[in-house]
C-alpha atoms as a PDB file:
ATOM      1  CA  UNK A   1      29.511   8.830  12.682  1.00  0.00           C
ATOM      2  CA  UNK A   2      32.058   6.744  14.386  1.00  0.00           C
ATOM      3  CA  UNK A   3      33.039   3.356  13.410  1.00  0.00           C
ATOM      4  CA  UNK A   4      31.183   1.703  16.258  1.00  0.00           C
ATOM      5  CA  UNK A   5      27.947   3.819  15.220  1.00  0.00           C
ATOM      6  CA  UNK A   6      28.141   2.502  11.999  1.00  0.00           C
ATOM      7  CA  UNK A   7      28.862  -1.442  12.750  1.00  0.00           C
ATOM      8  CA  UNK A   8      25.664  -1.584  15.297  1.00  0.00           C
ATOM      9  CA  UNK A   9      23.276   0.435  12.911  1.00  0.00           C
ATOM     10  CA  UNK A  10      24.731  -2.162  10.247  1.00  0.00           C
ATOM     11  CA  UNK A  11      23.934  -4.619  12.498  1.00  0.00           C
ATOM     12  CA  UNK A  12      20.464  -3.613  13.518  1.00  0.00           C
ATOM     13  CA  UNK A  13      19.105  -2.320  10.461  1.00  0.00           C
ATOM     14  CA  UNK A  14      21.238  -3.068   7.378  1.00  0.00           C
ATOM     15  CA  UNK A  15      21.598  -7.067   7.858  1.00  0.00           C
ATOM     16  CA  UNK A  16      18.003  -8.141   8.580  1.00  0.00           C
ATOM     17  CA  UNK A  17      16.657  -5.988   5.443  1.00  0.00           C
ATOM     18  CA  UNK A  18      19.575  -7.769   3.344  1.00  0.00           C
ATOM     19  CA  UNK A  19      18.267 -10.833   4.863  1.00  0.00           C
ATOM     20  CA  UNK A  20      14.476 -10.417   3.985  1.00  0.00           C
ATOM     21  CA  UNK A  21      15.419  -9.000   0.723  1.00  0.00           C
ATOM     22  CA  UNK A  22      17.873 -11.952  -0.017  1.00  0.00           C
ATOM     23  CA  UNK A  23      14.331 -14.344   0.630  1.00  0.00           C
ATOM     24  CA  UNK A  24      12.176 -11.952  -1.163  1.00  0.00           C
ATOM     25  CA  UNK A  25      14.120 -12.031  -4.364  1.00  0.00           C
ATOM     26  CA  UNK A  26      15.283 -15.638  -3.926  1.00  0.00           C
ATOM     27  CA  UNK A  27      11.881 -17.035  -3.557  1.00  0.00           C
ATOM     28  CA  UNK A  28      10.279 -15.197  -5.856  1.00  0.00           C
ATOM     29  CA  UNK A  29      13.152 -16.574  -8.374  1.00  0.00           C
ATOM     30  CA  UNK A  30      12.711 -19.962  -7.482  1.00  0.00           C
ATOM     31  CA  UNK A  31       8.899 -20.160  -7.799  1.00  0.00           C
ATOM     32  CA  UNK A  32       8.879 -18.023 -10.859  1.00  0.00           C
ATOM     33  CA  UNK A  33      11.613 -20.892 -12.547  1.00  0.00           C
ATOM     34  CA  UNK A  34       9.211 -24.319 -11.006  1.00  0.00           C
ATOM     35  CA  UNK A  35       6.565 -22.965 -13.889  1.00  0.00           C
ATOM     36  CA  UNK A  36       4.512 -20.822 -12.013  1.00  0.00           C
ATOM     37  CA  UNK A  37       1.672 -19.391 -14.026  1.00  0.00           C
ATOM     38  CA  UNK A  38       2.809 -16.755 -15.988  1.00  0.00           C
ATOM     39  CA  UNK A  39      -0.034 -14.222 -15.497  1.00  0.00           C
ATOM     40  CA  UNK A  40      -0.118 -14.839 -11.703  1.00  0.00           C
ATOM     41  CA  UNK A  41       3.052 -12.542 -10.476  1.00  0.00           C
ATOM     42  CA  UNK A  42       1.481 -10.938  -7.549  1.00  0.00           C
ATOM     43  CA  UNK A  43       0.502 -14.479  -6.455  1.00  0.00           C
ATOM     44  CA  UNK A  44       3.894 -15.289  -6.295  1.00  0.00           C
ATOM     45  CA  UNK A  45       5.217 -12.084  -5.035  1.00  0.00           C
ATOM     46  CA  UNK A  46       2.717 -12.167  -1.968  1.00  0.00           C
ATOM     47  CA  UNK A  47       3.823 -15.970  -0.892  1.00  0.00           C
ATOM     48  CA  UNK A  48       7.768 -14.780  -1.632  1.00  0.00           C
ATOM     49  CA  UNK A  49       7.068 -11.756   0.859  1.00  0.00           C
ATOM     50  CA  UNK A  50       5.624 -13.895   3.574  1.00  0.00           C
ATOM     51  CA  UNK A  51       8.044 -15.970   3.666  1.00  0.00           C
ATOM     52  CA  UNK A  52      10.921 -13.421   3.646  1.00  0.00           C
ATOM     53  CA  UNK A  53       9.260 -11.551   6.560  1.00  0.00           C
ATOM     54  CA  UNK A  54       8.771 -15.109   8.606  1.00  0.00           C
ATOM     55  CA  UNK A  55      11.845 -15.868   7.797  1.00  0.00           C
ATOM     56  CA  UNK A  56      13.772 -12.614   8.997  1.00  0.00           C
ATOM     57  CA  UNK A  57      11.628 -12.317  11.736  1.00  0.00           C
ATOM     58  CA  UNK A  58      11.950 -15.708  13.416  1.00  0.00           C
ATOM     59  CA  UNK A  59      15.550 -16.206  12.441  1.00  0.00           C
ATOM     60  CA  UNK A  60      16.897 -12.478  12.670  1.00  0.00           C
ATOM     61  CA  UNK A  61      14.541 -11.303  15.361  1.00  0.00           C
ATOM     62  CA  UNK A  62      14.081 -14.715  17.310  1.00  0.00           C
ATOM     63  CA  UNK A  63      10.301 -14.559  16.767  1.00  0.00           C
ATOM     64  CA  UNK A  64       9.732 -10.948  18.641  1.00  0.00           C
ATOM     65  CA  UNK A  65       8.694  -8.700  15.979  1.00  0.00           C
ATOM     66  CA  UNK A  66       4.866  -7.639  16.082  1.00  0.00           C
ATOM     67  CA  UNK A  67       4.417  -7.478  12.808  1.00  0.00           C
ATOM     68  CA  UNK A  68       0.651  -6.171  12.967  1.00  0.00           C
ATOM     69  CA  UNK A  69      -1.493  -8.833  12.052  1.00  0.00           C
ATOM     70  CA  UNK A  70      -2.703 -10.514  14.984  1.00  0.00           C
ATOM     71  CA  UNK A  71      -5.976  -8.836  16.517  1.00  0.00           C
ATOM     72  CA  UNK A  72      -9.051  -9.958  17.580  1.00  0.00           C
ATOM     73  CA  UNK A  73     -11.246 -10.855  14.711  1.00  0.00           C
ATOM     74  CA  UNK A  74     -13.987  -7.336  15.539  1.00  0.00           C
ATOM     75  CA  UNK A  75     -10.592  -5.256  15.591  1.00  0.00           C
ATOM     76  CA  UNK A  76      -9.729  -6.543  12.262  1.00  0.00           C
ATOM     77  CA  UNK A  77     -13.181  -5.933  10.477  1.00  0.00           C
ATOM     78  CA  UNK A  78     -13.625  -2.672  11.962  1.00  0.00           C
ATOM     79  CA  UNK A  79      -9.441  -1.723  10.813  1.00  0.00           C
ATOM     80  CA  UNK A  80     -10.388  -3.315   7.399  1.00  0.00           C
ATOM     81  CA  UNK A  81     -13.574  -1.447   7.123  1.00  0.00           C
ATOM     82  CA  UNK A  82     -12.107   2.009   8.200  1.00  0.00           C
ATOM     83  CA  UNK A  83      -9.137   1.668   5.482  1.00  0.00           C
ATOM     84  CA  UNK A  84     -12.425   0.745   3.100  1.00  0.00           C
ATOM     85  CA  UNK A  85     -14.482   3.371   3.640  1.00  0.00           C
ATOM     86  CA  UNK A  86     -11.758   5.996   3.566  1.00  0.00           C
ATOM     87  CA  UNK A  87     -10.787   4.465  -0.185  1.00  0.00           C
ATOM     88  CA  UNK A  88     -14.722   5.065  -0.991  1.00  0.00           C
ATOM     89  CA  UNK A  89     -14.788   8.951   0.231  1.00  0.00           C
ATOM     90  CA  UNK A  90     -11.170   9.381  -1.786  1.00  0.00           C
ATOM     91  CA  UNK A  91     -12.212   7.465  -5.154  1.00  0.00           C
ATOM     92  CA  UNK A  92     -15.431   8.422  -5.103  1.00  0.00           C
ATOM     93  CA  UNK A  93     -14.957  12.540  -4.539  1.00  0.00           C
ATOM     94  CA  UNK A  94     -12.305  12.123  -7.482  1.00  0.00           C
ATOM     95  CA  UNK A  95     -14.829  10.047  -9.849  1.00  0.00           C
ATOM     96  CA  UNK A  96     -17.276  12.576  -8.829  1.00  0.00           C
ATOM     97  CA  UNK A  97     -15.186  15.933 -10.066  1.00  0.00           C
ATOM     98  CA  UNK A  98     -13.982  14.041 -12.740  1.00  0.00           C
ATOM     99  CA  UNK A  99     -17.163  13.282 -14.188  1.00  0.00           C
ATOM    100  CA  UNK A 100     -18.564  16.674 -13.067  1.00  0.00           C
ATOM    101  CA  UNK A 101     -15.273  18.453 -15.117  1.00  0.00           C
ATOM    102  CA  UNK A 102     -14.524  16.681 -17.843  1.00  0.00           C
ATOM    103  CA  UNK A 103     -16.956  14.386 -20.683  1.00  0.00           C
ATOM    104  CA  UNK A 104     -16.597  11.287 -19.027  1.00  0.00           C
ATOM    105  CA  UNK A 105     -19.278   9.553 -18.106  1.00  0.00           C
ATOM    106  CA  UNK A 106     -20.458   6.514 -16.972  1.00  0.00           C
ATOM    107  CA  UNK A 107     -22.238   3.383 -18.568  1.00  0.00           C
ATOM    108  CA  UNK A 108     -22.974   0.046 -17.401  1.00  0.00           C
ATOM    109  CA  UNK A 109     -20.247  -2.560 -18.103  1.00  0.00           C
ATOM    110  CA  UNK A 110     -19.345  -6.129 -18.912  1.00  0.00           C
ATOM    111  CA  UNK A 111     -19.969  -7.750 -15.105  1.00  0.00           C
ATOM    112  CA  UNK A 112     -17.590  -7.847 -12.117  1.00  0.00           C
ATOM    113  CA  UNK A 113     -14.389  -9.602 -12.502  1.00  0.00           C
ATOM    114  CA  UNK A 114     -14.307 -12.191  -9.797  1.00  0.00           C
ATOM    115  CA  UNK A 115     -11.228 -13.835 -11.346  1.00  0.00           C
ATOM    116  CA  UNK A 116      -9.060 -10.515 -11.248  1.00  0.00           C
ATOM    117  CA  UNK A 117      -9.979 -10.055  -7.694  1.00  0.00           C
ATOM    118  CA  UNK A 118      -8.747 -13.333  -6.495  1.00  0.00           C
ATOM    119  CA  UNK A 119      -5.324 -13.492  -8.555  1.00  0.00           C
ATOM    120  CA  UNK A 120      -4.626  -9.701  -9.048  1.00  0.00           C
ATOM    121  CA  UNK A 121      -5.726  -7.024  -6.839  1.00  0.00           C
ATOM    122  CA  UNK A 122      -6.101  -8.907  -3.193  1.00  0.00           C
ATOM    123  CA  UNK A 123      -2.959 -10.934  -3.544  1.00  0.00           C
ATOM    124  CA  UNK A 124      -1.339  -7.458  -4.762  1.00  0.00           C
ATOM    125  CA  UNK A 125      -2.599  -5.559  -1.852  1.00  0.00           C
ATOM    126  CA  UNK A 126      -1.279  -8.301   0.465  1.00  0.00           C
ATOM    127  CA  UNK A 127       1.818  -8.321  -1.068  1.00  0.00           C
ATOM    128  CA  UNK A 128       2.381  -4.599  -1.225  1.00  0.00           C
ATOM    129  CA  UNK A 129       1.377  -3.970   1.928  1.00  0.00           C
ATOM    130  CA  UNK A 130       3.532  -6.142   3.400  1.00  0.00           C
ATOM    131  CA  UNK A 131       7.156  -5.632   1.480  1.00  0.00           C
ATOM    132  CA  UNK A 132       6.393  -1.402   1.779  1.00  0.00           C
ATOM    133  CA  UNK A 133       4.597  -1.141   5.208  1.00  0.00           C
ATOM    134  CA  UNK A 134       5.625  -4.387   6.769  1.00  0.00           C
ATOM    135  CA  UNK A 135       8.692  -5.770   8.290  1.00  0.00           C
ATOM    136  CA  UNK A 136      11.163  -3.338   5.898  1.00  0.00           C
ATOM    137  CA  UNK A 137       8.943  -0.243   6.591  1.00  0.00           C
ATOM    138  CA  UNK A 138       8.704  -0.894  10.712  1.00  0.00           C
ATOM    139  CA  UNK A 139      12.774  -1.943  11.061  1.00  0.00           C
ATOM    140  CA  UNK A 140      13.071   1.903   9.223  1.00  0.00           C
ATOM    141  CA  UNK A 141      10.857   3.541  11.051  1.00  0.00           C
ATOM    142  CA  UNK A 142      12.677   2.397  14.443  1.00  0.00           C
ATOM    143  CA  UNK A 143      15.652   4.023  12.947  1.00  0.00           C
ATOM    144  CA  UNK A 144      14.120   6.959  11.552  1.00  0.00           C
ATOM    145  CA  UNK A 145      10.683   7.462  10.674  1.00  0.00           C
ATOM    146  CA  UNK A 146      11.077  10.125   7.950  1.00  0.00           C
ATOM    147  CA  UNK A 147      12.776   8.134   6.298  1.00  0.00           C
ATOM    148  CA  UNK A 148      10.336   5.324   6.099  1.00  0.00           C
ATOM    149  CA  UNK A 149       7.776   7.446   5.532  1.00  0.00           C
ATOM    150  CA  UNK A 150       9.163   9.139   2.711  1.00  0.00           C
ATOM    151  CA  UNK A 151      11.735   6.925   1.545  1.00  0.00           C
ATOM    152  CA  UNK A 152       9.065   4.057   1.149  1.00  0.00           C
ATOM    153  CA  UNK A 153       6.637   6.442  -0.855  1.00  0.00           C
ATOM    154  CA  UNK A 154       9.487   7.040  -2.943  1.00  0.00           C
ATOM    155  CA  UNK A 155      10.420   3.688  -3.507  1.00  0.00           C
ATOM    156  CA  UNK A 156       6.646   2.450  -3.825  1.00  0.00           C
ATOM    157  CA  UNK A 157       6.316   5.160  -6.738  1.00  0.00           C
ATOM    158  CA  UNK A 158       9.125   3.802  -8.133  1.00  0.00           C
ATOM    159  CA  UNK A 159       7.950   0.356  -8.793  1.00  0.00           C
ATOM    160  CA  UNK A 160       4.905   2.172 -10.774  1.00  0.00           C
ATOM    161  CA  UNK A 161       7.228   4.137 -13.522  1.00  0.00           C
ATOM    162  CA  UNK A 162       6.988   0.730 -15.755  1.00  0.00           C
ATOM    163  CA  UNK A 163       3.686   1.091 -15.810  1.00  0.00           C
ATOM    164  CA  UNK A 164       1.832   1.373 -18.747  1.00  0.00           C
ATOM    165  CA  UNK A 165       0.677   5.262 -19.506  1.00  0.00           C
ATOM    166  CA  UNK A 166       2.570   6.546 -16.224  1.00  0.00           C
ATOM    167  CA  UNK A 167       2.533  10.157 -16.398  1.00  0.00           C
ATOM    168  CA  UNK A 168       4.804  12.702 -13.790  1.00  0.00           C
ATOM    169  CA  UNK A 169       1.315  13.498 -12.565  1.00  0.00           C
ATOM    170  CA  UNK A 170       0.804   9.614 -11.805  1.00  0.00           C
ATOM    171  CA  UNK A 171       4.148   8.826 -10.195  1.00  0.00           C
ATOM    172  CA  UNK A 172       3.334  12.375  -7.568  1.00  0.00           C
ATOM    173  CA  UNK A 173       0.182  10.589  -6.860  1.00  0.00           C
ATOM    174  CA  UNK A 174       1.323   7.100  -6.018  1.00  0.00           C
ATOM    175  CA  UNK A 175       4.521   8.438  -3.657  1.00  0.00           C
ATOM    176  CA  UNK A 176       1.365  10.670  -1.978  1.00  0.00           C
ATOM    177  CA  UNK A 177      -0.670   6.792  -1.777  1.00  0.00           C
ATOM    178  CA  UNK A 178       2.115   5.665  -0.135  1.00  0.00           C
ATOM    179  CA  UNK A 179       2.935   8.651   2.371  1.00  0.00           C
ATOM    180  CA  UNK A 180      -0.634   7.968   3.248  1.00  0.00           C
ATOM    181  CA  UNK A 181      -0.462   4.067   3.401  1.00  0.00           C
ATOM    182  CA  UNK A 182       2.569   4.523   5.683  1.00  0.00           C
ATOM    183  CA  UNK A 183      -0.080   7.235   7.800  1.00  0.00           C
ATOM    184  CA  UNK A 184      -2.605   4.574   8.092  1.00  0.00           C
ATOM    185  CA  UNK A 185      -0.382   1.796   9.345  1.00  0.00           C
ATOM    186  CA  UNK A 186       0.599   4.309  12.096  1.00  0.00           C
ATOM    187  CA  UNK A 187      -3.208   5.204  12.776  1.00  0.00           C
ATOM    188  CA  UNK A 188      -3.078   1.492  14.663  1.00  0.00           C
ATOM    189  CA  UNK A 189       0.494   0.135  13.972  1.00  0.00           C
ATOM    190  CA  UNK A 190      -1.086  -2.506  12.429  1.00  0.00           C
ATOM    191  CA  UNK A 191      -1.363  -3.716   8.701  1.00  0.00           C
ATOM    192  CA  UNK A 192      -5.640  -3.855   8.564  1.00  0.00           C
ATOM    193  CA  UNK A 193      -6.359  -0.840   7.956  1.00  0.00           C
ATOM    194  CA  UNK A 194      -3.686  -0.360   5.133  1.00  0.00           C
ATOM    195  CA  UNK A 195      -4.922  -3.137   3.414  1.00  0.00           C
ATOM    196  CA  UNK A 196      -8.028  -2.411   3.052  1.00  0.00           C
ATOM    197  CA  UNK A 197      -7.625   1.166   2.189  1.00  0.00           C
ATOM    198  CA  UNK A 198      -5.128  -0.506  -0.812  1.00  0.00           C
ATOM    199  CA  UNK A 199      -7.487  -3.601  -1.803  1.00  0.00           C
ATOM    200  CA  UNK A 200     -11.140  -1.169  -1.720  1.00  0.00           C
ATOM    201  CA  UNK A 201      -8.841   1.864  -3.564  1.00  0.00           C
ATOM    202  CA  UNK A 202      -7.798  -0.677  -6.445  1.00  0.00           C
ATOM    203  CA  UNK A 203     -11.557  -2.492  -6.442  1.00  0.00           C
ATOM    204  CA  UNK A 204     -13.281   0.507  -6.336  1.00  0.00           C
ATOM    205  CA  UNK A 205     -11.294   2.423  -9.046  1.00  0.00           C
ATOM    206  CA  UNK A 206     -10.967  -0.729 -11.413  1.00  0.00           C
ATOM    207  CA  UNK A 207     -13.682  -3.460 -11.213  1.00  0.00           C
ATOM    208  CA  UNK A 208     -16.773  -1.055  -9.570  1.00  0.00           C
ATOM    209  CA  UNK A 209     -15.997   2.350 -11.634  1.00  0.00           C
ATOM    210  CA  UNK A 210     -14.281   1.159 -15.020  1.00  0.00           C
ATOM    211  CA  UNK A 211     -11.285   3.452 -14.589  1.00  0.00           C
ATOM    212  CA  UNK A 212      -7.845   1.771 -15.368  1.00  0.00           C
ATOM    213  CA  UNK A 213      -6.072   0.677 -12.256  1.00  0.00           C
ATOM    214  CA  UNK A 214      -1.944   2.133 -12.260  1.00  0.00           C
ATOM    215  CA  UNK A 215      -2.388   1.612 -16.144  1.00  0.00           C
ATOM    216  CA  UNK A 216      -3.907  -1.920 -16.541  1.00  0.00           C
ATOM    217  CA  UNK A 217      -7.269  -2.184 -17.794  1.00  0.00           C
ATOM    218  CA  UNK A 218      -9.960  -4.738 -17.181  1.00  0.00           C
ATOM    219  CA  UNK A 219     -11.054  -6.899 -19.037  1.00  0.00           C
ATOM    220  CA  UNK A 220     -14.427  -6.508 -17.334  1.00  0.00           C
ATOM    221  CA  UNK A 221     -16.382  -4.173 -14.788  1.00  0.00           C
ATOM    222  CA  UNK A 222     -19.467  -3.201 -13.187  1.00  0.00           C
ATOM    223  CA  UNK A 223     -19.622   0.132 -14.553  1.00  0.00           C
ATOM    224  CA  UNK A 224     -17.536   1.306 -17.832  1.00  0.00           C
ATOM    225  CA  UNK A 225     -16.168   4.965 -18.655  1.00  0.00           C
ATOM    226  CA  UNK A 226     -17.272   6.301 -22.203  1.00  0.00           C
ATOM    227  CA  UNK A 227     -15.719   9.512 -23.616  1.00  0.00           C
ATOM    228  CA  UNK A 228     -12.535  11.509 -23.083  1.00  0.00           C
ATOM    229  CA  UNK A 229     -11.596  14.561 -20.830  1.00  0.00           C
ATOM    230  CA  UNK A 230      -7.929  16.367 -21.106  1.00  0.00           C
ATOM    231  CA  UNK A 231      -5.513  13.359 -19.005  1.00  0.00           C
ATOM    232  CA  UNK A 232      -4.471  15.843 -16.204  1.00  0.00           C
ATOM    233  CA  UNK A 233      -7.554  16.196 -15.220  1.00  0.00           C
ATOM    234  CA  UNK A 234      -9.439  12.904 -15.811  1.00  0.00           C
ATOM    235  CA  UNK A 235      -5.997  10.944 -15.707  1.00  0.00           C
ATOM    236  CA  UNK A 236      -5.663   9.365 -19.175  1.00  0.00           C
ATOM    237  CA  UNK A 237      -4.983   6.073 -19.707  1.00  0.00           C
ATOM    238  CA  UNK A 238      -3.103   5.622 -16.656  1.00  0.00           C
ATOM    239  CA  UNK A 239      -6.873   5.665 -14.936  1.00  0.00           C
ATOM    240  CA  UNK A 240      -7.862   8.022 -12.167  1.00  0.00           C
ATOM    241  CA  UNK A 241      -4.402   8.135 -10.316  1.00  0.00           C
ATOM    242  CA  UNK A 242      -3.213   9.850 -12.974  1.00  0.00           C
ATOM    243  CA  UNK A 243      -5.655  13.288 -12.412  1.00  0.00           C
ATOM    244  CA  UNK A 244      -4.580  16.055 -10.717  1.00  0.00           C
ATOM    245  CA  UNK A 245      -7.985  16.068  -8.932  1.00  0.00           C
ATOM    246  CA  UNK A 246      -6.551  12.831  -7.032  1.00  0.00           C
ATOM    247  CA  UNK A 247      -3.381  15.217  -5.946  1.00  0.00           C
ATOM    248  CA  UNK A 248      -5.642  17.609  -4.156  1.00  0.00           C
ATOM    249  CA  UNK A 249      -7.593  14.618  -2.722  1.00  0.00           C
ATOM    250  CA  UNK A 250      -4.638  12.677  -1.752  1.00  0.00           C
ATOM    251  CA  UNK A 251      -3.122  15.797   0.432  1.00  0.00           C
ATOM    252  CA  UNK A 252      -6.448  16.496   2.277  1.00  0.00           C
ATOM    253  CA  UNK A 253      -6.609  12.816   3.250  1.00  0.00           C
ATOM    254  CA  UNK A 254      -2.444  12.950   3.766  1.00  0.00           C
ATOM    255  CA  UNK A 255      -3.639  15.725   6.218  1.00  0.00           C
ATOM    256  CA  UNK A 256      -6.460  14.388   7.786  1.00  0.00           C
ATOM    257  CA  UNK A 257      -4.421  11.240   8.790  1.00  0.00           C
ATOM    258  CA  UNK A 258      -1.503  13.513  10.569  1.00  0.00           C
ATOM    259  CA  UNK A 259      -4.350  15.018  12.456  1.00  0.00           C
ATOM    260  CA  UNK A 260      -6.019  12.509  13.684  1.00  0.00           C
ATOM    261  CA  UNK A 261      -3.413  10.182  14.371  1.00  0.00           C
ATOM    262  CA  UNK A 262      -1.790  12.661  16.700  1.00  0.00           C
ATOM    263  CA  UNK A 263      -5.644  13.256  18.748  1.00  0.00           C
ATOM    264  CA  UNK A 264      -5.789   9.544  18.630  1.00  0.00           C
ATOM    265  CA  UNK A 265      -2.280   9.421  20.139  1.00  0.00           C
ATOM    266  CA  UNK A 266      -2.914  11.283  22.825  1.00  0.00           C
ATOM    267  CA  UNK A 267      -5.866  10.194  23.412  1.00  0.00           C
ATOM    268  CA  UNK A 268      -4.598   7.088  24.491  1.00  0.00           C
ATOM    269  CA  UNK A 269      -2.198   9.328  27.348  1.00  0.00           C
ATOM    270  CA  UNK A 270       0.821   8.657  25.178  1.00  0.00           C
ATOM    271  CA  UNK A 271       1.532  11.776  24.043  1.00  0.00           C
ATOM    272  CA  UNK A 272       4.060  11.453  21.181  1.00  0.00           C
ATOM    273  CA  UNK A 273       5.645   8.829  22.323  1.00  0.00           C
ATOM    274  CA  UNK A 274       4.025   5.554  20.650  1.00  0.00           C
ATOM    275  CA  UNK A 275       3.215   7.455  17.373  1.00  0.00           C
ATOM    276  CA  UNK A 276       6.419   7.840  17.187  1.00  0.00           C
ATOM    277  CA  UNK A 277       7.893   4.294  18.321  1.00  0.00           C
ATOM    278  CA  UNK A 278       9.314   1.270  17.348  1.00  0.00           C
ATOM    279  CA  UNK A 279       6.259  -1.973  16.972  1.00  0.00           C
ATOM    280  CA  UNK A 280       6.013  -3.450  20.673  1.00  0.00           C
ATOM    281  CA  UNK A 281       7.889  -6.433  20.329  1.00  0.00           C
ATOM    282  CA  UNK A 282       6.530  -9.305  22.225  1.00  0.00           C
ATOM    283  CA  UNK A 283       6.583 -13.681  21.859  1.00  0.00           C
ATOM    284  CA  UNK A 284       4.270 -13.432  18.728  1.00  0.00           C
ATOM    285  CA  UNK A 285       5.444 -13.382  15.278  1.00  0.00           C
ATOM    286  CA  UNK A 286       2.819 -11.414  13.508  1.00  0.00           C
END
């Protein structure tokens, strides 16, 4: 790579990342030391990475980044609803075999927990879907989309090993979650249906079925799980993204996305072309 290669590919990928990431961090710093509440991090991390990717993209980009937010309101419910409904098939085939295999079963629980929802699992959707498939994610993929692909699984897998109970079998599943998250912001290059394939996948697996969520149990669900199967199989304590049922699952739906993103591509008399482009960039921020 010559030197001129590598000063304009510093220039056009390198410098706005270290820019967002330079927000990210320094927001989430500042807000975290004016007494922010303590059990509210995703909170906090979802308001630091909005305001790292406004930042980067009106300062860095000049305001013509389409981030893949804006839609007409129908679009959005039917992107959100897709990305839903696709976490239901997944979470519920798994929960199915699992309880079908293993001694598990299910009882009623303590009630839904409303409070979670609003300060853990939609503000930690928002927030992951936007620092791994937003700005970061689309600036790679313009370079090289294998490598945002991949390289963000990785690194979204990697954010999990802390986790409480993490298993090998865990961390294989989440980099697959991702592969497919990336997948499913391609389906539309948009972030809709992503998020709410990540928000139903945490609700349904946590406050609906009782199972822990990436290691953190509730404190309350709508259904419980009473008994114990072997953990590679019904996941452990990490929850259900811990089975190697949810490995299978996650490569059929892994496959299914490659599929029928590409009919959907051509469908549109693109070919290749746009599943395989940079986000249009246009006078709108998001």
């Amino acid at each position: 790579m010559t030197a001129q290669r590598i000063a304009t590919t510093f220039d056009r990928l390198v410098s706005p990342l270290a820019i967002f990431l330079a927000v990210y961090f320094a927001a989430f710093t500042a807000l975290n030391r004016l007494h922010a509440p303590a059990d509210q991090p995703h909170l906090i991390a979802c308001i630091s990475v909005s305001l790292a990717t406004a930042v980067v993209i009106v300062a860095w980009e000049k305001g013509r980044w389409r981030l893949g937010l804006a839609a007409p309101p129908g679009r959005i419910a039917r992107e959100l609803l897709g990305g839903a409904a696709l976490a239901a098939l997944l979470i519920g085939a798994v929960d199915l075999v699992i309880i079908a295999a293993t001694p598990l079963r299910h009882g009623p629980g303590e009630g839904f927990p409303w409070r979670e929802i609003a300060v853990l699992f939609l503000p930690a959707a928002i927030h992951e879907e936007l620092l791994f498939r937003g700005y970061p994610f689309q600036k790679l993929r313009a370079w090289n989309r294998g490598v945002a692909l991949f390289g963000g699984a990785l690194l979204f897998s990697a954010v999990h090993a802390g986790n409480a109970a993490v298993t090998p079998i865990a961390l294989l599943n989440i980099f697959i979650a991702g592969v497919i998250l990336g997948l499913a912001y391609e389906r539309h290059l948009r972030l809709w249906f992503p998020i709410g394939l990540h928000f139903a996948w945490n609700v349904l697996s946590g406050p609906v079925l009782g199972h822990e969520v990436s290691g953190y149990r509730l404190p309350q669900s709508i259904l419980g799980v009473e008994g114990e199967g072997a953990a590679w199989i019904a996941g452990g304590d990490f929850g259900i993204e811990g089975s190697l049922v949810m490995t299978f699952a996650e490569c059929a739906a892994a496959g299914w996305l490659v599929f029928t993103n590409r009919i959907s591509s051509s469908s549109r008399g693109v070919g290749g072309s746009e599943y395989h482009s940079s986000p249009d960039r246009g006078p709108g921020v998001f």
